[in-house]
Protein backbone atom coordinates (compact mmCIF):
# COMPACT_ATOMS: atom_id res chain seq x y z
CA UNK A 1 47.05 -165.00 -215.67
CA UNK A 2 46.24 -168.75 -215.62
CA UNK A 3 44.77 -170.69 -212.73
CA UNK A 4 44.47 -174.06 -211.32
CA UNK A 5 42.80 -175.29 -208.10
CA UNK A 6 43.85 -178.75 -207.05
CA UNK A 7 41.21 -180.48 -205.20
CA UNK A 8 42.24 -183.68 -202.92
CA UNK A 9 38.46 -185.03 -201.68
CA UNK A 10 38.14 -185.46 -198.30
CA UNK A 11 41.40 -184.72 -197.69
CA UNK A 12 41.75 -183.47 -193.92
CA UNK A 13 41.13 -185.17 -190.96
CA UNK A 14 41.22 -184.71 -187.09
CA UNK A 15 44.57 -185.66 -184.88
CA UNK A 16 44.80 -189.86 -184.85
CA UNK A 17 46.06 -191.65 -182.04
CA UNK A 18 48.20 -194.15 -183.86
CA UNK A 19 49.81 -191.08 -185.05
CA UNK A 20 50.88 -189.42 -181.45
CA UNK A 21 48.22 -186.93 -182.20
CA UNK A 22 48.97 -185.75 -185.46
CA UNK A 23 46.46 -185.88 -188.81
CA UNK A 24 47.22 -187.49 -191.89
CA UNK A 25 48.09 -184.38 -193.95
CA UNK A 26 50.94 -183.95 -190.74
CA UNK A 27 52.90 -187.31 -191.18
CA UNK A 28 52.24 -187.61 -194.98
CA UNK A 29 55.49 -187.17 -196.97
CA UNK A 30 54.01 -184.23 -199.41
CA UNK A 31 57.40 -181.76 -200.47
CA UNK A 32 55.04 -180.71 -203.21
CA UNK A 33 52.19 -179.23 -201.44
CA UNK A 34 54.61 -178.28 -198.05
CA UNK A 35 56.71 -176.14 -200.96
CA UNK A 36 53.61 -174.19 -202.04
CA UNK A 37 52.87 -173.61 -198.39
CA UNK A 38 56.16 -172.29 -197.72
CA UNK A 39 56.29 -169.94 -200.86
CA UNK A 40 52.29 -169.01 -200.75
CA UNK A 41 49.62 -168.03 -197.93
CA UNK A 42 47.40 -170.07 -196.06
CA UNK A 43 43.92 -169.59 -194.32
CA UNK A 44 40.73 -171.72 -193.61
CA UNK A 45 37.86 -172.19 -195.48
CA UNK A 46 34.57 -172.76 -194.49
CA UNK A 47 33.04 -174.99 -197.22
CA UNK A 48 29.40 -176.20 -195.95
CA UNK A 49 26.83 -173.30 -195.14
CA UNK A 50 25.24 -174.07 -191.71
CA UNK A 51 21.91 -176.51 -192.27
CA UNK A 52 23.56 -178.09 -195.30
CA UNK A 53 24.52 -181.74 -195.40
CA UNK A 54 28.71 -181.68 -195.93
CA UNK A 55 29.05 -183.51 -199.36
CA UNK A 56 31.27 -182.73 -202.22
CA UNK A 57 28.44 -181.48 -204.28
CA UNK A 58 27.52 -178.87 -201.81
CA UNK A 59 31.62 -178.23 -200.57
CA UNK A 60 32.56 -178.23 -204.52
CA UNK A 61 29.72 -175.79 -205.07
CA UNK A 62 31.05 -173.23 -202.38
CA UNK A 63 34.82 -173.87 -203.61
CA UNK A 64 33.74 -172.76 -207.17
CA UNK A 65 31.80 -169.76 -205.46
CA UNK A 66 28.15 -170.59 -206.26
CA UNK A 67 26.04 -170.55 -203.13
CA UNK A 68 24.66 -173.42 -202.48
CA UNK A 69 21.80 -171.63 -200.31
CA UNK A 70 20.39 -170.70 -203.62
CA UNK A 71 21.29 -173.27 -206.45
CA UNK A 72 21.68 -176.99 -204.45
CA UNK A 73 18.65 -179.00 -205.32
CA UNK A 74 20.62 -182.40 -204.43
CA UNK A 75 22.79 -184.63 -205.74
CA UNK A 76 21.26 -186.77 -208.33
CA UNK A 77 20.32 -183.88 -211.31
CA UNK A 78 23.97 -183.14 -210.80
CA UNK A 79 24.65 -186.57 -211.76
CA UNK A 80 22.25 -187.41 -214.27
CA UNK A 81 23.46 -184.80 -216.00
CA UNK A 82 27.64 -186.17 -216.42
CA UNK A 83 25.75 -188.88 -217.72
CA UNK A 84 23.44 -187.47 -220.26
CA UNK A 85 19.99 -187.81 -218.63
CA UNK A 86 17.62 -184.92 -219.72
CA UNK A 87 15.96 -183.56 -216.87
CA UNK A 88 12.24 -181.81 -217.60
CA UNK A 89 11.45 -179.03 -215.31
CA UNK A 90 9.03 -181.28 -213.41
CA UNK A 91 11.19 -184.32 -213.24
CA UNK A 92 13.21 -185.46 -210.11
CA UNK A 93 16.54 -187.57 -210.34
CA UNK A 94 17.99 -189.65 -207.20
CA UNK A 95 21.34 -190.65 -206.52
CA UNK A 96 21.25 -194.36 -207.21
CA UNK A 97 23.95 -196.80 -204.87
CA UNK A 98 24.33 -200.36 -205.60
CA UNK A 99 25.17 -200.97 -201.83
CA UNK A 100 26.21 -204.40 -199.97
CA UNK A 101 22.95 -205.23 -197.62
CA UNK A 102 24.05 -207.70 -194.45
CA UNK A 103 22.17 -208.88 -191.86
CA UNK A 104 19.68 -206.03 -192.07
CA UNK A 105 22.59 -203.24 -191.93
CA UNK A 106 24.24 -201.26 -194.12
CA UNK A 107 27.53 -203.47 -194.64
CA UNK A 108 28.99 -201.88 -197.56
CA UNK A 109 27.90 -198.27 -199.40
CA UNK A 110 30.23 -199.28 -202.81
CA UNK A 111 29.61 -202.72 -202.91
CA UNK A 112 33.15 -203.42 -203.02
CA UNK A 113 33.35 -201.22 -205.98
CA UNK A 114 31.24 -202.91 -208.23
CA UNK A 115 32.38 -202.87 -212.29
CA UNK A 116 30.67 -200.50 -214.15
CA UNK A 117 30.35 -203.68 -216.29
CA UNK A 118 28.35 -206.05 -213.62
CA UNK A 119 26.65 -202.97 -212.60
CA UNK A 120 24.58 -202.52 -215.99
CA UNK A 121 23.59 -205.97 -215.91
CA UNK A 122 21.74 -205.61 -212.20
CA UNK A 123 20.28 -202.46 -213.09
CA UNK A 124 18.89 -203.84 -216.38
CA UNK A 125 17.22 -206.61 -214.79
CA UNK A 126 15.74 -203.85 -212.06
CA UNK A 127 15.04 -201.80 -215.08
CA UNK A 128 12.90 -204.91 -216.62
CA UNK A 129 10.89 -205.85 -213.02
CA UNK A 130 10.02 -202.24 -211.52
CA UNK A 131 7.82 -200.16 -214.04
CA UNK A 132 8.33 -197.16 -211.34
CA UNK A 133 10.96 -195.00 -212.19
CA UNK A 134 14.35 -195.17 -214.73
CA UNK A 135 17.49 -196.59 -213.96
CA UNK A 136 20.47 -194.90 -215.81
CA UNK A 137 23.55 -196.40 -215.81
CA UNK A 138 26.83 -194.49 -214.31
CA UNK A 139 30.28 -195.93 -212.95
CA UNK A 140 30.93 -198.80 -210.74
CA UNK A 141 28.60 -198.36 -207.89
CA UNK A 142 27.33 -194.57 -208.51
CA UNK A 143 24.17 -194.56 -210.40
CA UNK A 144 21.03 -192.31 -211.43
CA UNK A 145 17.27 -193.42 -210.51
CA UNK A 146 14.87 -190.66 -212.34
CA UNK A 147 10.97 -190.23 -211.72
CA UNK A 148 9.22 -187.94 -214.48
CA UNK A 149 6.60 -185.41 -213.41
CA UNK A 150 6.56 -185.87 -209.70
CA UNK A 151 6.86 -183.32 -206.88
CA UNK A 152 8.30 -185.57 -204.01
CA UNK A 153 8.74 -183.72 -201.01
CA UNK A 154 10.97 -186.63 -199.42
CA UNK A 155 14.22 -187.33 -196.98
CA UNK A 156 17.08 -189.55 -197.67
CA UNK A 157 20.23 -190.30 -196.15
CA UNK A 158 23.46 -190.79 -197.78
CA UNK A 159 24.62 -194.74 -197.36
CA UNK A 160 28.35 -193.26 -196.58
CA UNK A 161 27.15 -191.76 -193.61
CA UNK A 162 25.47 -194.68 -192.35
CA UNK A 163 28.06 -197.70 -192.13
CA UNK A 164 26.97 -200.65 -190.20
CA UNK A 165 23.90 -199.10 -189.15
CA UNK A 166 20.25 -200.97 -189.62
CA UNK A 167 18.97 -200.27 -192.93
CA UNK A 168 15.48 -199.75 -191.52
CA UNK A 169 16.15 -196.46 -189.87
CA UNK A 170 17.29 -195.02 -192.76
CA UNK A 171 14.26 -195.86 -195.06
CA UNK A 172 12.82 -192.62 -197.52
CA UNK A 173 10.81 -190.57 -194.97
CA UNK A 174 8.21 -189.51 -194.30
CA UNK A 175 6.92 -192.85 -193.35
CA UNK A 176 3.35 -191.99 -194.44
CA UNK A 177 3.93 -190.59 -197.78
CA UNK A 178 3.10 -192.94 -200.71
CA UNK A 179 5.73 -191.89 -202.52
CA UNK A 180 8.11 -193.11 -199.88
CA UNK A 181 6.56 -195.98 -199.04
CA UNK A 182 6.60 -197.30 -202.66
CA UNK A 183 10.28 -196.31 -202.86
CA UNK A 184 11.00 -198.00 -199.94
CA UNK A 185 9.53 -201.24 -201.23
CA UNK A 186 11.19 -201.09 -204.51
CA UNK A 187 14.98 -200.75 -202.57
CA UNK A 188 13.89 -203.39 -199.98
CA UNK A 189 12.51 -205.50 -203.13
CA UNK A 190 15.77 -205.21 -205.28
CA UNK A 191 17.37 -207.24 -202.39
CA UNK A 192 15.59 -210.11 -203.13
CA UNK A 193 16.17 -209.53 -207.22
CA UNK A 194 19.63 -208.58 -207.01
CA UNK A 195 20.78 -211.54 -204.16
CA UNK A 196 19.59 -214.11 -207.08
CA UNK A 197 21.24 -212.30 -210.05
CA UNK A 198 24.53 -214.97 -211.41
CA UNK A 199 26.71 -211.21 -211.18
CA UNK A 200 26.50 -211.40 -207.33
CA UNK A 201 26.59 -215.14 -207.23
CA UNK A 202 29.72 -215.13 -209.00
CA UNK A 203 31.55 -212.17 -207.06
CA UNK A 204 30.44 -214.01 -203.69
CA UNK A 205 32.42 -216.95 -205.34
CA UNK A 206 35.29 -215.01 -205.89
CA UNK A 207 35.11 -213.00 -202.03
CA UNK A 208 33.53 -209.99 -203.22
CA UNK A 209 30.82 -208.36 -201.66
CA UNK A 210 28.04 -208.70 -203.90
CA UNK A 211 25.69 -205.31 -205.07
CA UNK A 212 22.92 -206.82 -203.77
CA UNK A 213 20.53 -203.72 -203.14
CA UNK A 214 19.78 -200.54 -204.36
CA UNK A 215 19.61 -196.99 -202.10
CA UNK A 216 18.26 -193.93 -203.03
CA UNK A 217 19.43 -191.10 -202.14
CA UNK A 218 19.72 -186.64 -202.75
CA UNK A 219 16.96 -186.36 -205.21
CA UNK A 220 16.22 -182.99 -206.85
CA UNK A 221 15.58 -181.31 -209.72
CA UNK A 222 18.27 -179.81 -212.49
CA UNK A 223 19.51 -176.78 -210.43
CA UNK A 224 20.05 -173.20 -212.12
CA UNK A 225 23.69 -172.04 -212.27
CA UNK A 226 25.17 -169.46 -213.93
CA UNK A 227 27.79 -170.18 -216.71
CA UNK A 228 32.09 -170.03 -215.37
CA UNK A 229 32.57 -167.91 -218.26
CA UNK A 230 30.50 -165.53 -217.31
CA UNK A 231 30.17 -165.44 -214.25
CA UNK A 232 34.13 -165.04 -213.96
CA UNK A 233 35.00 -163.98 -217.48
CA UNK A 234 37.55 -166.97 -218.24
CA UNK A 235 37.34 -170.59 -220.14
CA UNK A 236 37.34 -173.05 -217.33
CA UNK A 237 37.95 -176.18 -217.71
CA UNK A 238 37.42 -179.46 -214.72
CA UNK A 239 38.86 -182.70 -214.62
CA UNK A 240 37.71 -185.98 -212.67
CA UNK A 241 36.77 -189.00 -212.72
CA UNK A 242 33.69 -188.16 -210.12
CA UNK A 243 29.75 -188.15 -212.19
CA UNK A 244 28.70 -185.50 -209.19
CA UNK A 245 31.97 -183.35 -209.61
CA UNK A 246 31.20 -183.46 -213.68
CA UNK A 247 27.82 -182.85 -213.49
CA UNK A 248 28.94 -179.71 -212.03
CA UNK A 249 31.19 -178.90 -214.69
CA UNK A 250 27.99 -179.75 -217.30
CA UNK A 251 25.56 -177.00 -215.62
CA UNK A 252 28.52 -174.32 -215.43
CA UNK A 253 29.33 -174.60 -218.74
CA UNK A 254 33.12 -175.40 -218.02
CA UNK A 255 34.64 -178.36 -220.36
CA UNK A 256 34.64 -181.25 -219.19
CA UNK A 257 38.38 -183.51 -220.14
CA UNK A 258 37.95 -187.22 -219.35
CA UNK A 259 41.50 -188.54 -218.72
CA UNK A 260 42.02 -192.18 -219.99
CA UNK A 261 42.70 -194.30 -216.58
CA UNK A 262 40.97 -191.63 -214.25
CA UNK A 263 38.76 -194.02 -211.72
CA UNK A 264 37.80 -192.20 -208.66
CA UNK A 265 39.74 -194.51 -206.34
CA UNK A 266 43.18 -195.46 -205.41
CA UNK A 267 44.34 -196.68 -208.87
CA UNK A 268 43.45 -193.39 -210.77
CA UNK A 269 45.92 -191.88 -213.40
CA UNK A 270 47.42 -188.94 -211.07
CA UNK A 271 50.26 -188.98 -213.97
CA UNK A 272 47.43 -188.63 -216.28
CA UNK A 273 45.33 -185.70 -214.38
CA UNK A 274 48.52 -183.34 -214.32
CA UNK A 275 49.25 -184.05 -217.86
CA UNK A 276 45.73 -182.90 -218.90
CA UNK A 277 45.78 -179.99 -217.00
CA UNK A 278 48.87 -178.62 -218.58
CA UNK A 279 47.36 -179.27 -222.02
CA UNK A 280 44.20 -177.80 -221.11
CA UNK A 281 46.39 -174.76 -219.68
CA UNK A 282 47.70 -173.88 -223.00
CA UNK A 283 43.36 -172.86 -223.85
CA UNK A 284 41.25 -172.49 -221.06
CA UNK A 285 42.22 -169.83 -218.12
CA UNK A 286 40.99 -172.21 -215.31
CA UNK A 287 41.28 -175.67 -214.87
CA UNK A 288 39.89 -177.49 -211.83
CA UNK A 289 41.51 -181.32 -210.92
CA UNK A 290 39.50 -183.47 -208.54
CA UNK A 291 41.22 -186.13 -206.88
CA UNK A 292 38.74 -188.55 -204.71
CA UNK A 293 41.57 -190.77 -203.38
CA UNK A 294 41.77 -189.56 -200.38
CA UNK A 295 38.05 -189.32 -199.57
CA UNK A 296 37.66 -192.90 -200.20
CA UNK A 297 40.25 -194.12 -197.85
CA UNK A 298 38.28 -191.78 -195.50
CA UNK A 299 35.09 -193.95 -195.59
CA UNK A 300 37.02 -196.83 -195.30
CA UNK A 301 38.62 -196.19 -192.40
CA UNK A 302 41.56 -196.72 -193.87
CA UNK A 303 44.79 -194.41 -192.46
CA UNK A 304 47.58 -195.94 -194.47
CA UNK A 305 45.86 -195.63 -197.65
CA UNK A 306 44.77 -192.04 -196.55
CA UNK A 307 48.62 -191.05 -195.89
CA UNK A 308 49.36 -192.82 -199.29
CA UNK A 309 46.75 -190.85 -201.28
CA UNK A 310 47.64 -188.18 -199.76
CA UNK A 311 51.64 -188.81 -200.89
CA UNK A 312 50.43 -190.38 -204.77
CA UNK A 313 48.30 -186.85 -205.22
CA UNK A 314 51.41 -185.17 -203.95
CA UNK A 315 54.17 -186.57 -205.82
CA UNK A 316 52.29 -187.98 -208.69
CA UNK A 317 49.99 -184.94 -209.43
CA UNK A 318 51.35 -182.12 -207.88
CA UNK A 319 54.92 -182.76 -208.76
CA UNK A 320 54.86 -183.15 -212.82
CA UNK A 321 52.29 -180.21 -212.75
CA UNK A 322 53.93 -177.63 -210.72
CA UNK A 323 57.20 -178.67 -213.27
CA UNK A 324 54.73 -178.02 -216.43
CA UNK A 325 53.08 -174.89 -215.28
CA UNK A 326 53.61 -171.82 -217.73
CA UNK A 327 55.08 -168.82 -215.46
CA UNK A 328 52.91 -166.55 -214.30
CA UNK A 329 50.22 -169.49 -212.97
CA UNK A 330 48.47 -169.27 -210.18
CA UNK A 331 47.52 -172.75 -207.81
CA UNK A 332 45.34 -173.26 -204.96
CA UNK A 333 45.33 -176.69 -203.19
CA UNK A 334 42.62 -177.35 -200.35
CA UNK A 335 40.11 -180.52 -199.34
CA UNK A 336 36.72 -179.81 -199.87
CA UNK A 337 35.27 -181.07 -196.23
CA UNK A 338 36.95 -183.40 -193.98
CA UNK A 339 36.65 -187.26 -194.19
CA UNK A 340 37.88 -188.15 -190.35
CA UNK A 341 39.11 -191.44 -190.57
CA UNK A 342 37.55 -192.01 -186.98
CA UNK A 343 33.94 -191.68 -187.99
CA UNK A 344 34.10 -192.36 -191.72
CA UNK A 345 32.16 -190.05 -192.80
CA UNK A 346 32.45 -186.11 -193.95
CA UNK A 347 32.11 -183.50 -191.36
CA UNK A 348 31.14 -179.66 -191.82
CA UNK A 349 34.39 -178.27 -190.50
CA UNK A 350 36.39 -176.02 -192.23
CA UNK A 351 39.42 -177.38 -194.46
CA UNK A 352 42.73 -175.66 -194.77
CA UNK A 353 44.08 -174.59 -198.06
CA UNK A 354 46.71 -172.92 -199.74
CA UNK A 355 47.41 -170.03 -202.20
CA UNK A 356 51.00 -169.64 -204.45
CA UNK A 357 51.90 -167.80 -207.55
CA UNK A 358 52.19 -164.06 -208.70
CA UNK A 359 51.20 -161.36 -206.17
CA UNK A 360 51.35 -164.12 -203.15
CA UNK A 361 53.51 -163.53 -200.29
CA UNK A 362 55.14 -166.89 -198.89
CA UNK A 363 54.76 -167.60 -195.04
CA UNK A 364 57.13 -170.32 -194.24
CA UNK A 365 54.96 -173.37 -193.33
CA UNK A 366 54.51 -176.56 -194.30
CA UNK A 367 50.20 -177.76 -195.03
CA UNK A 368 47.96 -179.27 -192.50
CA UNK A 369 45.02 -178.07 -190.65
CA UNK A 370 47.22 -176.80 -188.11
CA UNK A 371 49.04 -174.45 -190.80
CA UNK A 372 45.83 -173.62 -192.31
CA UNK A 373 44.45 -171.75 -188.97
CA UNK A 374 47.29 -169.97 -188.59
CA UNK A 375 47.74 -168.51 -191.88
CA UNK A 376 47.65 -164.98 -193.21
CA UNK A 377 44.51 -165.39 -195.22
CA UNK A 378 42.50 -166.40 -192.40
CA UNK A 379 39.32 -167.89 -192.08
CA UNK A 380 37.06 -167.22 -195.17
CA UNK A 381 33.36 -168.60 -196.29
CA UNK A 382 32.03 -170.11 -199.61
CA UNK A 383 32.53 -167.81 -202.48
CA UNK A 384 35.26 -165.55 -200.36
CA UNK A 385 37.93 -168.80 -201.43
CA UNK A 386 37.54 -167.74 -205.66
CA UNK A 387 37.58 -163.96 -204.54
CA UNK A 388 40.56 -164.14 -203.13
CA UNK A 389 42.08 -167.26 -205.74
CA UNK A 390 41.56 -164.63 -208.36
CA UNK A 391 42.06 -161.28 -207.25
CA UNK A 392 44.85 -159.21 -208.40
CA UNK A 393 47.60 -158.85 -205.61
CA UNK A 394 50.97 -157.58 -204.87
């Protein structure tokens, strides 16, 4: 039997006013996903282990059925490593923002989604000023910051989860570690390099909000997990256009298909993402497809582009795969954590999702978070979600 998980990022949401109480996943026009619903089970999954900070990284992590109890370290080795940076057992990689600094707050965690392009050319000039530390380029505004031989025993907060709030309560803690306090200087430093650089006087000029600081973030060391193949005995294979989600795919051994177009925002090639699943169906038992459209609009605030993401993934993904996909497929579509569009951030709630294909009973319903705690499969944790996505049913 084949499988595929379809993975929309961020996702579900809590009831919105403007929409008489309903969530985005309710009012979104979706015949795709509301057909598997009808013709599979559903059930809710708990995707964050209590006392774990609800990002992808951990939520993808429990999806795939690794704990993340045991194997999360943080964010950035996962990201270093989509991107090629060698991590020594003693070394320590951050998650690296170029972020939009106003007025002392924390305007703008993307910096209007910088170009991968501009992007290089503020991190090489960091890369020439600081002597602390390596600067490794990623995409847009999602970058790698890596310290060799160190042992930092340090907090960070994630700039998403902070919007509009003063930078200076969210500085590397604790206060009185040197580490921190020299990594504090260097972020509140590259404000000062980065405000001066032509790339942000030129995308000021043009409206743009310019990448005019640095924030580091999730730091850890490369993680231990075991390989897909064996773990689960099939060739998986994961698609996105997400470094974290990737770097993921890099320490499970999974192959990784880049899909020409992919961007990790609203534009991505959906068409694209389906098409290279079905290809990678015809050699690889499992493919995973990450779609982050949704989560963005989530940050941002942003309901009509949620409901459209919500609709492009739908039609655009969902609807030229489920046409491709060889008979006897399995297909699980779920969020990975909420991104309420009323606090613009992710929340550790559980996320609805749905089951269809051989040995799956249908139940009638149409997918939201309403469906989801209703359905048959009830309310499972972490690695219960593959158990059941792969076990043999009738």
């Amino acid at each position: 039997m084949k499988y595929v998980v379809v993975l929309g990022d961020g996702m579900a949401d809590h009831p919105v006013r403007r929409l008489g109480g309903k969530t985005p996943l309710e009012v979104a026009h979706k015949p795709n996903l509301d057909s598997l619903a009808r013709e599979g089970e559903m059930g809710m999954l708990k995707t964050v282990p209590n006392g774990m900070p609800p990002g992808s990284d951990v939520a993808n992590l429990s999806i795939l059925g690794y704990r993340p109890e045991s194997c999360y370290t943080g964010r950035g080795p996962l990201e270093a490593a989509d991107i090629g940076v060698k991590l020594g057992p003693k070394d320590v990689a951050f998650r690296c923002n170029l972020i939009t600094e106003k007025e002392g707050k924390m305007y703008d965690y993307s910096a209007g989604h910088v170009t991968t392009e501009e992007a290089a050319e503020l991190l090489a000039e960091l890369g020439r000023r600081f002597r602390k530390g390596e600067f490794h380029v990623g995409i847009t505004y999602r970058h790698v910051f890596v310290l060799r031989n160190c042992d930092p025993k340090l907090e960070t907060d994630p700039p998403h989860e902070i919007p509009g709030e003063p930078i200076a309560r969210h500085l590397i803690r604790p206060p009185g570690d040197p580490l921190a306090r020299e990594l504090n200087r260097l972020m509140l430093e590259s404000k000062r390099i980065l405000s001066e650089h032509p790339v942000n006087k030129a995308r000021e000029m043009q409206g743009k909000n310019p990448a005019n600081m640095i924030w580091l973030w999730s730091q850890g060391r490369r993680p231990r997990l075991q390989n897909f193949r064996k773990k689960y005995g099939m060739k998986g294979a994961l698609i996105s256009a997400v470094p974290l989600i990737r770097g993921i795919g890099v320490y499970t051994g999974m192959t990784l298909i880049r899909v020409p177009g992919a961007t990790g925002y609203f534009d991505t090639n959906y068409e694209g993402k389906a098409l290279y699943a079905l290809r990678a169906l015809e050699d690889h038992d499992f493919v995973y497809v990450h779609v982050e459209a949704p989560d963005e609009a989530g940050h941002g605030g942003n309901l009509e582009m949620k409901v459209k993401a919500i609709e492009d993934l739908d039609r655009r993904l969902l609807g030229p795969l489920l046409d491709g996909l060889p008979e006897g497929c399995r297909i699980a579509v779920l969020p990975d954590h909420p991104t309420p569009l009323e606090v613009k951030t992710h929340v550790a709630e559980p996320v609805p999702f749905v089951i269809h294909g051989p040995g799956v009973k249908g139940e009638g319903m149409t997918f939201s978070e309403r469906s989801g705690a209703r359905g048959s499969a009830g309310f499972l944790e972490g690695e219960q979600f593959m158990q059941r996505f792969l076990a043999k049913r009738r």
